[in-house]
C-alpha atoms as a PDB file:
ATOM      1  CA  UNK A   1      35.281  17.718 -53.809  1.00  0.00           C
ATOM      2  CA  UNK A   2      35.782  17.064 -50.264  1.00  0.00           C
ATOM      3  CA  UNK A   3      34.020  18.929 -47.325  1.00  0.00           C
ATOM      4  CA  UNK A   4      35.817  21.783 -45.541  1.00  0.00           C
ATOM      5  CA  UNK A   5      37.400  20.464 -42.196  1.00  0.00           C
ATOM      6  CA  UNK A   6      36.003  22.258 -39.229  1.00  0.00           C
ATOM      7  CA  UNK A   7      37.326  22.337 -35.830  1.00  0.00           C
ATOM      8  CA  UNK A   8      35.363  22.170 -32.426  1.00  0.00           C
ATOM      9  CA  UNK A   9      37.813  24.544 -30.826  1.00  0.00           C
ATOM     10  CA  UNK A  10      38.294  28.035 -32.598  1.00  0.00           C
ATOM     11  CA  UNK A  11      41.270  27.998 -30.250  1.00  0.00           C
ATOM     12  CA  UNK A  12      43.186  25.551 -31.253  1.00  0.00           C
ATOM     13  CA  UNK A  13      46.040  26.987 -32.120  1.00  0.00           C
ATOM     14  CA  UNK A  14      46.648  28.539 -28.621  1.00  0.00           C
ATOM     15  CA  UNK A  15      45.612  25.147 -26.887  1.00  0.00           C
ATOM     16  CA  UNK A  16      48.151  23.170 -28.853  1.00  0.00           C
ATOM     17  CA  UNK A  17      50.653  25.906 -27.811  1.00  0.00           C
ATOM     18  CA  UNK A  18      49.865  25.361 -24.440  1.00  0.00           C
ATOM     19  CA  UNK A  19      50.158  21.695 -24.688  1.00  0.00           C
ATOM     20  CA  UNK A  20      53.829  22.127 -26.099  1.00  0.00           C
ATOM     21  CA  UNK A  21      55.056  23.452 -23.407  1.00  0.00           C
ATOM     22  CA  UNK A  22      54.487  20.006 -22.093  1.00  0.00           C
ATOM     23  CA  UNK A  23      55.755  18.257 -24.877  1.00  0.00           C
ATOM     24  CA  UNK A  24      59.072  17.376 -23.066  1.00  0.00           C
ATOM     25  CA  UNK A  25      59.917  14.098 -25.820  1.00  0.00           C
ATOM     26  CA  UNK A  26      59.181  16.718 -28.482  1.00  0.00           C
ATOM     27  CA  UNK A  27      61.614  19.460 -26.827  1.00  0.00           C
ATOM     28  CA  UNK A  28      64.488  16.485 -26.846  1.00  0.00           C
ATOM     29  CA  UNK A  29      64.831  15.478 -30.200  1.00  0.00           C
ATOM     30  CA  UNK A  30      64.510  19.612 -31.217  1.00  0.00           C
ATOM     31  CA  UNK A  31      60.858  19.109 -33.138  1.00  0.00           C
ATOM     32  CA  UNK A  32      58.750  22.241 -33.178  1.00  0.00           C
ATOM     33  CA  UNK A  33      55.618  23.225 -35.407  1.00  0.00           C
ATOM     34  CA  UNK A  34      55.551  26.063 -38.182  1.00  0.00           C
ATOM     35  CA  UNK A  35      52.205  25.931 -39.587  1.00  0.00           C
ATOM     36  CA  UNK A  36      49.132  25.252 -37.387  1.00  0.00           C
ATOM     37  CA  UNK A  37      45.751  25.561 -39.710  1.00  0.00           C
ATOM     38  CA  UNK A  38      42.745  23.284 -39.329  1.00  0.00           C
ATOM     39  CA  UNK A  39      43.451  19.720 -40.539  1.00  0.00           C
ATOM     40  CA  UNK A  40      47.019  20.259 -41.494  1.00  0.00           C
ATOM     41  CA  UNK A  41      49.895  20.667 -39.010  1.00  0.00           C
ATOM     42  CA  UNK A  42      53.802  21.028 -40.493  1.00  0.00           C
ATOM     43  CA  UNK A  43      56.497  20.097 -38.293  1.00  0.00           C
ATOM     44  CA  UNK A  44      60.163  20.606 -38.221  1.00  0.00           C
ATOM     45  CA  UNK A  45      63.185  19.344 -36.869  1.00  0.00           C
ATOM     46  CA  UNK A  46      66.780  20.788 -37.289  1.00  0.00           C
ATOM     47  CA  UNK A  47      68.949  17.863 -37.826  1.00  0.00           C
ATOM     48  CA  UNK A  48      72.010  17.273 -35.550  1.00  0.00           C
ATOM     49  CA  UNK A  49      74.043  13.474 -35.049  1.00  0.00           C
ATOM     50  CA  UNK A  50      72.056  12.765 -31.891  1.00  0.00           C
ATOM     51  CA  UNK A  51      69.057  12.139 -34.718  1.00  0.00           C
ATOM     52  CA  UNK A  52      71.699   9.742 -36.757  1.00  0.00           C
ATOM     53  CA  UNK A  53      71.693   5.939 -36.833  1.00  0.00           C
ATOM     54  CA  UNK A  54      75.364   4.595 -37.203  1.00  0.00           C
ATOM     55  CA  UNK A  55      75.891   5.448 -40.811  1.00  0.00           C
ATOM     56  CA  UNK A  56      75.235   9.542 -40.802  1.00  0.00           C
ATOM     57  CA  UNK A  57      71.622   8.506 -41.693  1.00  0.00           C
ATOM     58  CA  UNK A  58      68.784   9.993 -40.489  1.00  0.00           C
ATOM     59  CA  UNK A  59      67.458   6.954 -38.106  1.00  0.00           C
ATOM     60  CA  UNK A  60      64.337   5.680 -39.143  1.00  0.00           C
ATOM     61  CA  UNK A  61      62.706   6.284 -35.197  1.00  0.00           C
ATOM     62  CA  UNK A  62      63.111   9.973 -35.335  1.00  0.00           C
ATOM     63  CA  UNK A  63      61.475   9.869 -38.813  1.00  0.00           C
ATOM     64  CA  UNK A  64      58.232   7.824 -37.168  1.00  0.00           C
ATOM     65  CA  UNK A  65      58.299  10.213 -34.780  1.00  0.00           C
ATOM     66  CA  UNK A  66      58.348  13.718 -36.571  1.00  0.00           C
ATOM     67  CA  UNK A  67      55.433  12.137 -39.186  1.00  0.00           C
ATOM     68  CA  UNK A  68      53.343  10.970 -35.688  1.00  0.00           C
ATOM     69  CA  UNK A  69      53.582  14.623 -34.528  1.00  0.00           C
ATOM     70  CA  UNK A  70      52.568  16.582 -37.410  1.00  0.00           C
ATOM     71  CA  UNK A  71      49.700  13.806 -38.050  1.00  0.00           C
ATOM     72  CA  UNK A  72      48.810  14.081 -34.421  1.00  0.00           C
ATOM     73  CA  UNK A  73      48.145  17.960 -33.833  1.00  0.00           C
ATOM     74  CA  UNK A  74      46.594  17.692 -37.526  1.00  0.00           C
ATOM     75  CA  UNK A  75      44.038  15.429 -36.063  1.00  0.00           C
ATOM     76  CA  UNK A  76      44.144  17.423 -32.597  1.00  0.00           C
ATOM     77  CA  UNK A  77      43.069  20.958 -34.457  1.00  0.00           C
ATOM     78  CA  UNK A  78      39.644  19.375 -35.209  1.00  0.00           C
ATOM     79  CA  UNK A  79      38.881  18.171 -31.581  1.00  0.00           C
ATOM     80  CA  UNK A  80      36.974  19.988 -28.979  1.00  0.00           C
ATOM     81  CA  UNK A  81      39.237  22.074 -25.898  1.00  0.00           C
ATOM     82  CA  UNK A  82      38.714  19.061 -23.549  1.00  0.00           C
ATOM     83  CA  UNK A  83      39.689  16.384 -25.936  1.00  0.00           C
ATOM     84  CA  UNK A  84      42.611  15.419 -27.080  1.00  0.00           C
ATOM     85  CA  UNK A  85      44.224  12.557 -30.401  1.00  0.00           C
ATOM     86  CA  UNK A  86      46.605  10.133 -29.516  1.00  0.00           C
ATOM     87  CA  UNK A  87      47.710   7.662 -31.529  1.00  0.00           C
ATOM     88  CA  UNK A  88      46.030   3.915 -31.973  1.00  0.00           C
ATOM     89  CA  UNK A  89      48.106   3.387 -35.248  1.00  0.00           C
ATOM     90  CA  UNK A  90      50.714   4.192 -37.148  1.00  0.00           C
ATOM     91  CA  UNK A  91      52.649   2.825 -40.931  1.00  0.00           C
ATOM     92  CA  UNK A  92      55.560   4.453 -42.147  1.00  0.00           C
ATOM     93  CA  UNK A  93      56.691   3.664 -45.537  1.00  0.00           C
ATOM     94  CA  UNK A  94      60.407   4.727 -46.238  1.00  0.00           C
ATOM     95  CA  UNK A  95      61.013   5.783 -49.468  1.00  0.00           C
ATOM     96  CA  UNK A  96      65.171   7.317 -49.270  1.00  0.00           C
ATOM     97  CA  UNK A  97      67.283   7.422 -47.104  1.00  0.00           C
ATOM     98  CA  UNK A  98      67.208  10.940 -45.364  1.00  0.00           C
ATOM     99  CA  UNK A  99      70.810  12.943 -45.176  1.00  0.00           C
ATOM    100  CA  UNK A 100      70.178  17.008 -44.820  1.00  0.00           C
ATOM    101  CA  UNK A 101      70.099  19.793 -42.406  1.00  0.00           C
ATOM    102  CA  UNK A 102      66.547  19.535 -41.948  1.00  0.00           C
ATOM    103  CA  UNK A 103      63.732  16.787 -41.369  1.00  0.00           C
ATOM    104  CA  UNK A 104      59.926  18.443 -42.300  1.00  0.00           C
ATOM    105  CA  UNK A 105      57.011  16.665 -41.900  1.00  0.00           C
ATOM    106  CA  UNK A 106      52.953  17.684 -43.622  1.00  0.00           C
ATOM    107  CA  UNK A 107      50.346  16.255 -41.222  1.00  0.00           C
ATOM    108  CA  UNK A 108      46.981  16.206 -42.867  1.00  0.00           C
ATOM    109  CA  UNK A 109      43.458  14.808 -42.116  1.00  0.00           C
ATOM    110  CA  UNK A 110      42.045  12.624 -44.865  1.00  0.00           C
ATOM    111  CA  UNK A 111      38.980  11.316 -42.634  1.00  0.00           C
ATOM    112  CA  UNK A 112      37.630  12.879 -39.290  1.00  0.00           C
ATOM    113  CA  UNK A 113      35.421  10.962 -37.333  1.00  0.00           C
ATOM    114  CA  UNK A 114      33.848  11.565 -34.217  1.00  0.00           C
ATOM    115  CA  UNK A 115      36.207   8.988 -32.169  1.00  0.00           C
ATOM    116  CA  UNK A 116      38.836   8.262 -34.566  1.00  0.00           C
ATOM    117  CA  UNK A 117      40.378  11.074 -37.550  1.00  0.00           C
ATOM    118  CA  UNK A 118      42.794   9.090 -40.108  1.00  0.00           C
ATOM    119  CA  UNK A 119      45.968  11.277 -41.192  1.00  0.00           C
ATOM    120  CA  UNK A 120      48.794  11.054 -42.756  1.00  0.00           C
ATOM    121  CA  UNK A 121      51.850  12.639 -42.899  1.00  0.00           C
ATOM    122  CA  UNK A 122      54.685  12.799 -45.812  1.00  0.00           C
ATOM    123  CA  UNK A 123      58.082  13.234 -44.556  1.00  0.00           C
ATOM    124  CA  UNK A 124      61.119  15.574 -46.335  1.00  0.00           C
ATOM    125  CA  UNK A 125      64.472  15.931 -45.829  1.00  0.00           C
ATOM    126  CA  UNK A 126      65.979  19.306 -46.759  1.00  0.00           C
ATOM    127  CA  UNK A 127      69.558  19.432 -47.621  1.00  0.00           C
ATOM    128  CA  UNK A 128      71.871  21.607 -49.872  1.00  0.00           C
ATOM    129  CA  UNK A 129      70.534  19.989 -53.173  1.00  0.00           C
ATOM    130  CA  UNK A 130      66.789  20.840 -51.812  1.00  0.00           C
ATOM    131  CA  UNK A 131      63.974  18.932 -50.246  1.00  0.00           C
ATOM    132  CA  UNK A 132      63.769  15.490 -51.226  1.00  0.00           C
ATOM    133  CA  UNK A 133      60.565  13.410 -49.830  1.00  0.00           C
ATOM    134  CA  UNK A 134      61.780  10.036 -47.912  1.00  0.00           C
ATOM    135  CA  UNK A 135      58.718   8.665 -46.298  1.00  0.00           C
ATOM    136  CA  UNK A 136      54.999   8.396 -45.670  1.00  0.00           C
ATOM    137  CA  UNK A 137      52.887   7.857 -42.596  1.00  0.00           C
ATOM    138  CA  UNK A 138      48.922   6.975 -42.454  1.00  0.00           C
ATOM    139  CA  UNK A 139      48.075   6.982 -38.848  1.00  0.00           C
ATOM    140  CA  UNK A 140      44.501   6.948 -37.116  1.00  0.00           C
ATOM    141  CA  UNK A 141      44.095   8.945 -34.573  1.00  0.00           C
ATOM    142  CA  UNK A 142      42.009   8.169 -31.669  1.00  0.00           C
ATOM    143  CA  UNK A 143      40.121  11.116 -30.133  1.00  0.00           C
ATOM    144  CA  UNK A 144      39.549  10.548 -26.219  1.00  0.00           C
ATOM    145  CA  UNK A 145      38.952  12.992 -22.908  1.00  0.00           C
ATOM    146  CA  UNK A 146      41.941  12.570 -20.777  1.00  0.00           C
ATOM    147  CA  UNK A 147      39.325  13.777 -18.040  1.00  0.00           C
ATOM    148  CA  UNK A 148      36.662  10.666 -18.472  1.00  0.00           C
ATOM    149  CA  UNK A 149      39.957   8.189 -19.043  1.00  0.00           C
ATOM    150  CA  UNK A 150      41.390   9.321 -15.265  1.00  0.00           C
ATOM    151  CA  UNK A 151      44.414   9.941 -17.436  1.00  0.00           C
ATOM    152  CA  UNK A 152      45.017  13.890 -16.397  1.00  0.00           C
ATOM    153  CA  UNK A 153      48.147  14.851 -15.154  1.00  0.00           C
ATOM    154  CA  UNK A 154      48.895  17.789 -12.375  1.00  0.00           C
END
């Protein structure tokens, strides 16, 4: 059995709140997260045509993009309150096609690491016949401090 994850910041949920209010990309496309614990992040996304490639599908960018969030802030719950995950790579395996009213994605860590946490994140569309999974992410994660990278913004 696997160790319990633990977090260097027993306020992550309120940092990652804070952060989303600067999440402007995220704010766009409509993507906001329902479930914050430590290690696993769920994100959601209420579908509308803007997120639809040119055959009512849901386009296969916006799916990338709602698994690198919710494998992102998975991998950002364990970091410390100066630190933050961005990502150094990312697969995405489509499975389906995704047609529904909503796109879900389940970030989870697999592997933390002290500079680099591996996630991944399965992807659901949720329509009137129910949820129906359409694609897989593994991502890792790199852990850096924006303040030691010169990469904070005002």
């Amino acid at each position: 059995m696997a160790a319990a994850l633990r977090t260097a910041n027993p306020d992550f949920r309120e940092t990652i709140l804070r952060h989303l209010e600067r999440q402007e990309f995220m704010k766009h496309i409509g993507c906001v997260l329902t479930s914050i614990e430590v290690g696993r992040v769920t994100a959601e996304i209420p579908l509308e045509r803007e997120h639809q490639q040119q055959i009512g599908l849901v386009h296969g960018g916006v799916i990338a993009t709602i698994a690198d969030v919710a494998a992102g802030f998975a991998g950002f719950t364990l970091v410390g309150p100066q630190e933050h995950t961005v990502t150094a790579e990312i697969k995405i395996s489509y499975f389906s096609p995704g047609r529904g009213h909503t796109l879900v994605a389940e970030g989870r860590v697999v592997k933390p690491g002290r500079r680099m946490h591996f996630c991944e994140a399965d992807v659901f569309v949720v329509g009137d016949t129910g949820r129906k999974l359409i694609a897989r992410a593994t991502t890792t994660m790199a852990v850096i401090d924006p303040r030691k990278k010169g990469l904070v913004q005002s």
